[in-house]
Each structure stands twice: as C-alpha cells, then as structure tokens.
N, C-alpha and C. Protein backbone atom coordinates (compact mmCIF):
# COMPACT_ATOMS: atom_id res chain seq x y z
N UNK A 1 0.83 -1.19 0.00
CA UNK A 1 0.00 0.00 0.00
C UNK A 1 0.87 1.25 0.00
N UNK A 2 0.54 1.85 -0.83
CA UNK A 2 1.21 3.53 -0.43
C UNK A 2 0.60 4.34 0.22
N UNK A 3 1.70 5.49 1.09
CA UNK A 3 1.55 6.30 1.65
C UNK A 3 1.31 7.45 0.74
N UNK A 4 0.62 8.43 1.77
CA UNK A 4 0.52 10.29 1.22
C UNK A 4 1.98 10.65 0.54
N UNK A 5 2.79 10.43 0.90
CA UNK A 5 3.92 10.67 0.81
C UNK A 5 4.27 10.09 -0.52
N UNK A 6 4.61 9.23 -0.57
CA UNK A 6 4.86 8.54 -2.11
C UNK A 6 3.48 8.68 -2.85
N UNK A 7 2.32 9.11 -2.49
CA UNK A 7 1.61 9.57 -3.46
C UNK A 7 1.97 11.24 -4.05
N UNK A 8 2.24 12.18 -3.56
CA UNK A 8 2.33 13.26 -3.37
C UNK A 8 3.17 13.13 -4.66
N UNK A 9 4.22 12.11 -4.98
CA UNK A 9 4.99 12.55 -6.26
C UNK A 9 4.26 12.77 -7.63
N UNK A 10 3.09 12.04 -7.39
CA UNK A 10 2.33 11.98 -8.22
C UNK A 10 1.24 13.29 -8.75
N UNK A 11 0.76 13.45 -7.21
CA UNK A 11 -0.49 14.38 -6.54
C UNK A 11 0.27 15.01 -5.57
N UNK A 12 0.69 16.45 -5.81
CA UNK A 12 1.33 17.34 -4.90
C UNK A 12 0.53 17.60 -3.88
N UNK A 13 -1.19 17.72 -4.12
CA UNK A 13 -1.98 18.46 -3.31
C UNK A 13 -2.27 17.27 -2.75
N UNK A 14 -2.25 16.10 -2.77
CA UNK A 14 -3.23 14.90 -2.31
C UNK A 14 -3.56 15.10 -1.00
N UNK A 15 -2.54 15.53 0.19
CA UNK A 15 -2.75 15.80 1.41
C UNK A 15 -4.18 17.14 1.57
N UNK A 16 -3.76 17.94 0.77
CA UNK A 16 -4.52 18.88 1.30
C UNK A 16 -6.13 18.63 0.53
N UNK A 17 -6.11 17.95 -0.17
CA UNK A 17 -6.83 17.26 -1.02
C UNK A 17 -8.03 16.46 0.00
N UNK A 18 -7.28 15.75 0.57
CA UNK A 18 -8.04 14.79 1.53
C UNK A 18 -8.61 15.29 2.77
N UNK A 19 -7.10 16.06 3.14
CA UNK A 19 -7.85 17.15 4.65
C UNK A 19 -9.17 18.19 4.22
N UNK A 20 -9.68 18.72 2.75
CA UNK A 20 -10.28 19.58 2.76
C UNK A 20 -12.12 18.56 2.36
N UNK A 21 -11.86 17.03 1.89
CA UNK A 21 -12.48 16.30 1.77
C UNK A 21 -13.04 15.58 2.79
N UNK A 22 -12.12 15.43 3.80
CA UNK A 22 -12.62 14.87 4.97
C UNK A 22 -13.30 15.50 6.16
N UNK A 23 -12.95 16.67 5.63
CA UNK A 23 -13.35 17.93 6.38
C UNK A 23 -15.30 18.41 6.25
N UNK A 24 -15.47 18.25 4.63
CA UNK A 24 -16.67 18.83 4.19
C UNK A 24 -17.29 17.25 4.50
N UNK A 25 -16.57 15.50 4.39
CA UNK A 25 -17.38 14.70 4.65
C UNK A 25 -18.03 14.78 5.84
N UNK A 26 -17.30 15.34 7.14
CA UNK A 26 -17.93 15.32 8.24
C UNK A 26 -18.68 15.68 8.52
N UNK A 27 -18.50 17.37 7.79
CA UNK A 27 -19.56 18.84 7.84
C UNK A 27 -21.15 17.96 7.50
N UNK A 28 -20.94 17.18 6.03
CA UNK A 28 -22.74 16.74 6.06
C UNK A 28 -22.73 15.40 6.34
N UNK A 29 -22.02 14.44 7.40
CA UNK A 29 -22.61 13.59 8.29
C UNK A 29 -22.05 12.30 7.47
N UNK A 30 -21.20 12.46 6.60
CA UNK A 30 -21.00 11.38 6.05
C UNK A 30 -20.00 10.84 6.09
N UNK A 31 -18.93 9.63 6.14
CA UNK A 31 -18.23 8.57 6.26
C UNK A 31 -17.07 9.24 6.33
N UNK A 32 -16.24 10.01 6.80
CA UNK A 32 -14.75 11.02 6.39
C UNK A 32 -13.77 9.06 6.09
N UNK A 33 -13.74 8.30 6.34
CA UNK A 33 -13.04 7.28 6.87
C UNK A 33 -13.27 6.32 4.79
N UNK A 34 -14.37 6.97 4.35
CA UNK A 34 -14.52 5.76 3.30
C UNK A 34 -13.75 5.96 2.15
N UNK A 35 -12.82 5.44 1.94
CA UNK A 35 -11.15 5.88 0.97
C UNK A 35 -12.38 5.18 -0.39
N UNK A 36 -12.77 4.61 -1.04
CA UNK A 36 -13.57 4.38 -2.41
C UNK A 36 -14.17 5.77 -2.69
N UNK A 37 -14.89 6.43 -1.51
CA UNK A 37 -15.23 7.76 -1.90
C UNK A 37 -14.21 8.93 -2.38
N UNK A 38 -13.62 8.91 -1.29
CA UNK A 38 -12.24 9.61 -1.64
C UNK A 38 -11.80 9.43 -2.88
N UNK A 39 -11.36 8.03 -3.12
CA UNK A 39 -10.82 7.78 -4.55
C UNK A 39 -11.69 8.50 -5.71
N UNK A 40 -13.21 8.53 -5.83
CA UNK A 40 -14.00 8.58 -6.82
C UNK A 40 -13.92 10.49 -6.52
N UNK A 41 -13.61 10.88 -5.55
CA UNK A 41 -13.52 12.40 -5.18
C UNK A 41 -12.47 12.80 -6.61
N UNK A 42 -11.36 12.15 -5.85
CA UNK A 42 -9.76 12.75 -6.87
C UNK A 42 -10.08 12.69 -8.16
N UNK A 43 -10.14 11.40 -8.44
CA UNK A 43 -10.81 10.95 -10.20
C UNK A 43 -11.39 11.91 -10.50
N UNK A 44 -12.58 12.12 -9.90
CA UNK A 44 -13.53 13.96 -10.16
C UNK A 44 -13.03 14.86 -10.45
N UNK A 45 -12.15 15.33 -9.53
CA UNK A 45 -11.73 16.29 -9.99
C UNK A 45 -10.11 16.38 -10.85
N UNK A 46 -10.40 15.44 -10.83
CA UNK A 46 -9.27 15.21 -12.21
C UNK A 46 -8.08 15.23 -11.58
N UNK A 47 -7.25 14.79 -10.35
CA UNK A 47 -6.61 14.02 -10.04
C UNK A 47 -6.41 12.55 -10.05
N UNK A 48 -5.04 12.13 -9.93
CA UNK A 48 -4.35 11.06 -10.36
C UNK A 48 -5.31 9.96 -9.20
N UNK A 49 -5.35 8.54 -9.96
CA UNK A 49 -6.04 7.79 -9.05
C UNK A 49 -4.74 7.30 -8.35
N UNK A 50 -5.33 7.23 -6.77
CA UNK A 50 -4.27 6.77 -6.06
C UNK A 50 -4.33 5.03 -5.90
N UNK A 51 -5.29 4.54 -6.60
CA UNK A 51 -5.26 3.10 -6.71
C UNK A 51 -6.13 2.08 -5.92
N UNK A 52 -6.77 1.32 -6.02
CA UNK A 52 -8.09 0.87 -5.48
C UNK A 52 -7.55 0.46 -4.34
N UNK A 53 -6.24 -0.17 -3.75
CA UNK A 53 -5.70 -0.13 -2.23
C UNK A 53 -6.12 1.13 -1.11
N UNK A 54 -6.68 0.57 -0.09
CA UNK A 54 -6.56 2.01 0.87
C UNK A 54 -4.67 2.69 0.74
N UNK A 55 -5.12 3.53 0.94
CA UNK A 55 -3.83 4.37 1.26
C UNK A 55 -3.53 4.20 2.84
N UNK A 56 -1.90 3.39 3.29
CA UNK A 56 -1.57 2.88 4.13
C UNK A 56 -1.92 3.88 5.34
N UNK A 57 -1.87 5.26 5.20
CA UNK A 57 -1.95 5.95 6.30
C UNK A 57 -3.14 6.85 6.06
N UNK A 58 -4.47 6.56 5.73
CA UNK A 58 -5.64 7.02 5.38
C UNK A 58 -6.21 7.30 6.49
N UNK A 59 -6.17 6.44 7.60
CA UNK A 59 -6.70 6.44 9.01
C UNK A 59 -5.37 5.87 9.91
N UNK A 60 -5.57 6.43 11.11
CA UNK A 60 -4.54 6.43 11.95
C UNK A 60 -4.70 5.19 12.30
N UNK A 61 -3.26 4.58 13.33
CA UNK A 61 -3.28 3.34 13.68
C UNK A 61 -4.53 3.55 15.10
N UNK A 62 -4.54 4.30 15.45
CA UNK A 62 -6.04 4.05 16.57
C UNK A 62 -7.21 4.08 15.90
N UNK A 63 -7.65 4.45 14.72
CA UNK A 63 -8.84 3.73 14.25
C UNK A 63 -8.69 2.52 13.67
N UNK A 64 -7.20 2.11 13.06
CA UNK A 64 -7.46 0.90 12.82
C UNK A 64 -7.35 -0.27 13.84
N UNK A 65 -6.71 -0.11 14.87
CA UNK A 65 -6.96 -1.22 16.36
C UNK A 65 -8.56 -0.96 16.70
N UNK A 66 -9.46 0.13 16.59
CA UNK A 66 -10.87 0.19 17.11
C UNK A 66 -11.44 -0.72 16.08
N UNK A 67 -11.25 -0.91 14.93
CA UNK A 67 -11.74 -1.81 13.90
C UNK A 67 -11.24 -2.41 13.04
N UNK A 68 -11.20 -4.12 14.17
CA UNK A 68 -10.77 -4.90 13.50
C UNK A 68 -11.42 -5.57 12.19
N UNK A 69 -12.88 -5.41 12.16
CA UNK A 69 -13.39 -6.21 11.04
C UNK A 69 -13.40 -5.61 10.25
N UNK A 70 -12.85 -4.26 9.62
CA UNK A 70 -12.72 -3.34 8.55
C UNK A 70 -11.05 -3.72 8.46
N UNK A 71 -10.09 -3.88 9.82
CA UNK A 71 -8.66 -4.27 9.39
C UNK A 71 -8.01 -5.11 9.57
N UNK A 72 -8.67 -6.58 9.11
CA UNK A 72 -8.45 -7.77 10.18
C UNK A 72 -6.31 -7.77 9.99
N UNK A 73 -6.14 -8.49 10.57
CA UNK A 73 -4.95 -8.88 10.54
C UNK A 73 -3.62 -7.43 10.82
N UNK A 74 -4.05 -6.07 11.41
CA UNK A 74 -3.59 -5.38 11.28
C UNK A 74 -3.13 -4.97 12.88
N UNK A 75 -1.74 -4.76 12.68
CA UNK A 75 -1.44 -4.59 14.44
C UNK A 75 -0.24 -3.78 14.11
N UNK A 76 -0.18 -3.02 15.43
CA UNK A 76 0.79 -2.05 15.49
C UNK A 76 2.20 -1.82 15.43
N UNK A 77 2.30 -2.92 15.67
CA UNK A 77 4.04 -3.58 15.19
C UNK A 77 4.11 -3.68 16.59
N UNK A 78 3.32 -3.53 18.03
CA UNK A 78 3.94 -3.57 19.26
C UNK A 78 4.05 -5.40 19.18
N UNK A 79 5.46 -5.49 19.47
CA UNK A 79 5.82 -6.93 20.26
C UNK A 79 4.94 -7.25 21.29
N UNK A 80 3.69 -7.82 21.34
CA UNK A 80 2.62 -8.31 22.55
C UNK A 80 2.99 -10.02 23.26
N UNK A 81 4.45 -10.61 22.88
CA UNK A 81 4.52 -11.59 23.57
C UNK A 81 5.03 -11.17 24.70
N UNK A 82 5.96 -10.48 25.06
CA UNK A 82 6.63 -10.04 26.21
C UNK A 82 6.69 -8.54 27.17
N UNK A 83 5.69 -7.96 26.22
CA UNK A 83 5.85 -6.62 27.19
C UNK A 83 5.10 -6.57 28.26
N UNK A 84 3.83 -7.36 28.20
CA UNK A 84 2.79 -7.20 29.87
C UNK A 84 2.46 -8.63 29.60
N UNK A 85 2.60 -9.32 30.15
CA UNK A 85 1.80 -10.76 29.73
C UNK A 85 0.72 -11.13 30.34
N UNK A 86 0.45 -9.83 31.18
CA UNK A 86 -1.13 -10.38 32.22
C UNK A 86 -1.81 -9.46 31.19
N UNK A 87 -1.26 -8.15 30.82
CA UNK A 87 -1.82 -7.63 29.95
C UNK A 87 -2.62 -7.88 29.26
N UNK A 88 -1.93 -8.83 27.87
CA UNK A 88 -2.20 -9.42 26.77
C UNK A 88 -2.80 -10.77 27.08
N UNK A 89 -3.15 -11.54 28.33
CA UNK A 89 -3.83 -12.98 28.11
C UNK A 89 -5.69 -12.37 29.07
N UNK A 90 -6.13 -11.58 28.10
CA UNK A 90 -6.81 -11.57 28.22
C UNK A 90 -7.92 -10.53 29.23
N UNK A 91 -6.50 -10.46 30.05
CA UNK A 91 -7.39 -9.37 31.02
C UNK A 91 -7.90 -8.05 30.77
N UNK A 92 -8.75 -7.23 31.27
CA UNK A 92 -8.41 -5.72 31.15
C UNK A 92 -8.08 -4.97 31.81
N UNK A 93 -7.38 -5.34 32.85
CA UNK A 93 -6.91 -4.56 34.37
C UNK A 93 -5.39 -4.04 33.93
N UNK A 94 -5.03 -4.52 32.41
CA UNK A 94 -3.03 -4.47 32.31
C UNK A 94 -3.13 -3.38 32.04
C-alpha cells in the first residue's frame, strides 16, 4: 500500500486534497473514513487515481486497532509476547 507521501509525487496536493475532503465529509454527516469515496472524489476532480488499495496511512493506527473487522490482521508492530503478559492474556486490568 502507499503512503501520502509517495503519493504526493504523483499528486502534490493529495494531502490537502483529503484534509479539505474529509473535512466537508464530516460537515454533512458522512463517512470522512470511506477511501472508495475519496478515490471517486480525486478521479472527479481530475486528479491522479491513487489506486483501489486504501492508502496505508488514510486512518490512523487508533482507528485501525478500534476496527478490526474493517482491518483484520492489522497490528501495530507492538511486540505483545513479552511486554505485559497479564496484559495481553486476556485481562483488562493491564
């Protein structure tokens, strides 16, 4: 997946592109989070498609740990065998 960043060579504005998109999605109640929209946004206005992949850093890593069934298999790179182990088997007191 690519980042803003390696898209940007492409799409200089893409950042500000998305912040001013995600901005007006919120304003009328709608999905800021749904990158297919986004995509069909850029295409519109006649920017470069950034490619039917989400864009790796589209949503932060705390929305993607809040939703796993939108990111299955996706984890933060934290090492969870050894840093709390009461932590991680299950409890919620770690």
């Amino acid at each position: 997946m690519a980042t803003f960043t390696e898209l940007a060579a492409d799409n200089p504005n893409i950042r500000q592109q998305y912040d001013d998109w995600r901005e007006q999605r919120s304003a009328n109640g709608e999905d800021p989070t749904d990158y297919q929209a986004f995509r069909q946004h850029l295409m519109a206005i006649g920017a470069p498609d950034p490619g039917e992949s989400e864009i790796d850093d589209f949503v932060g890593d705390d929305f993607k740990a809040a939703n796993p069934d939108r990111y299955p298999g996706w984890t933060s790179g934290e090492d969870l065998s050894s840093a709390n182990p009461d932590r991680y088997a299950g409890r919620s007191d770690g």
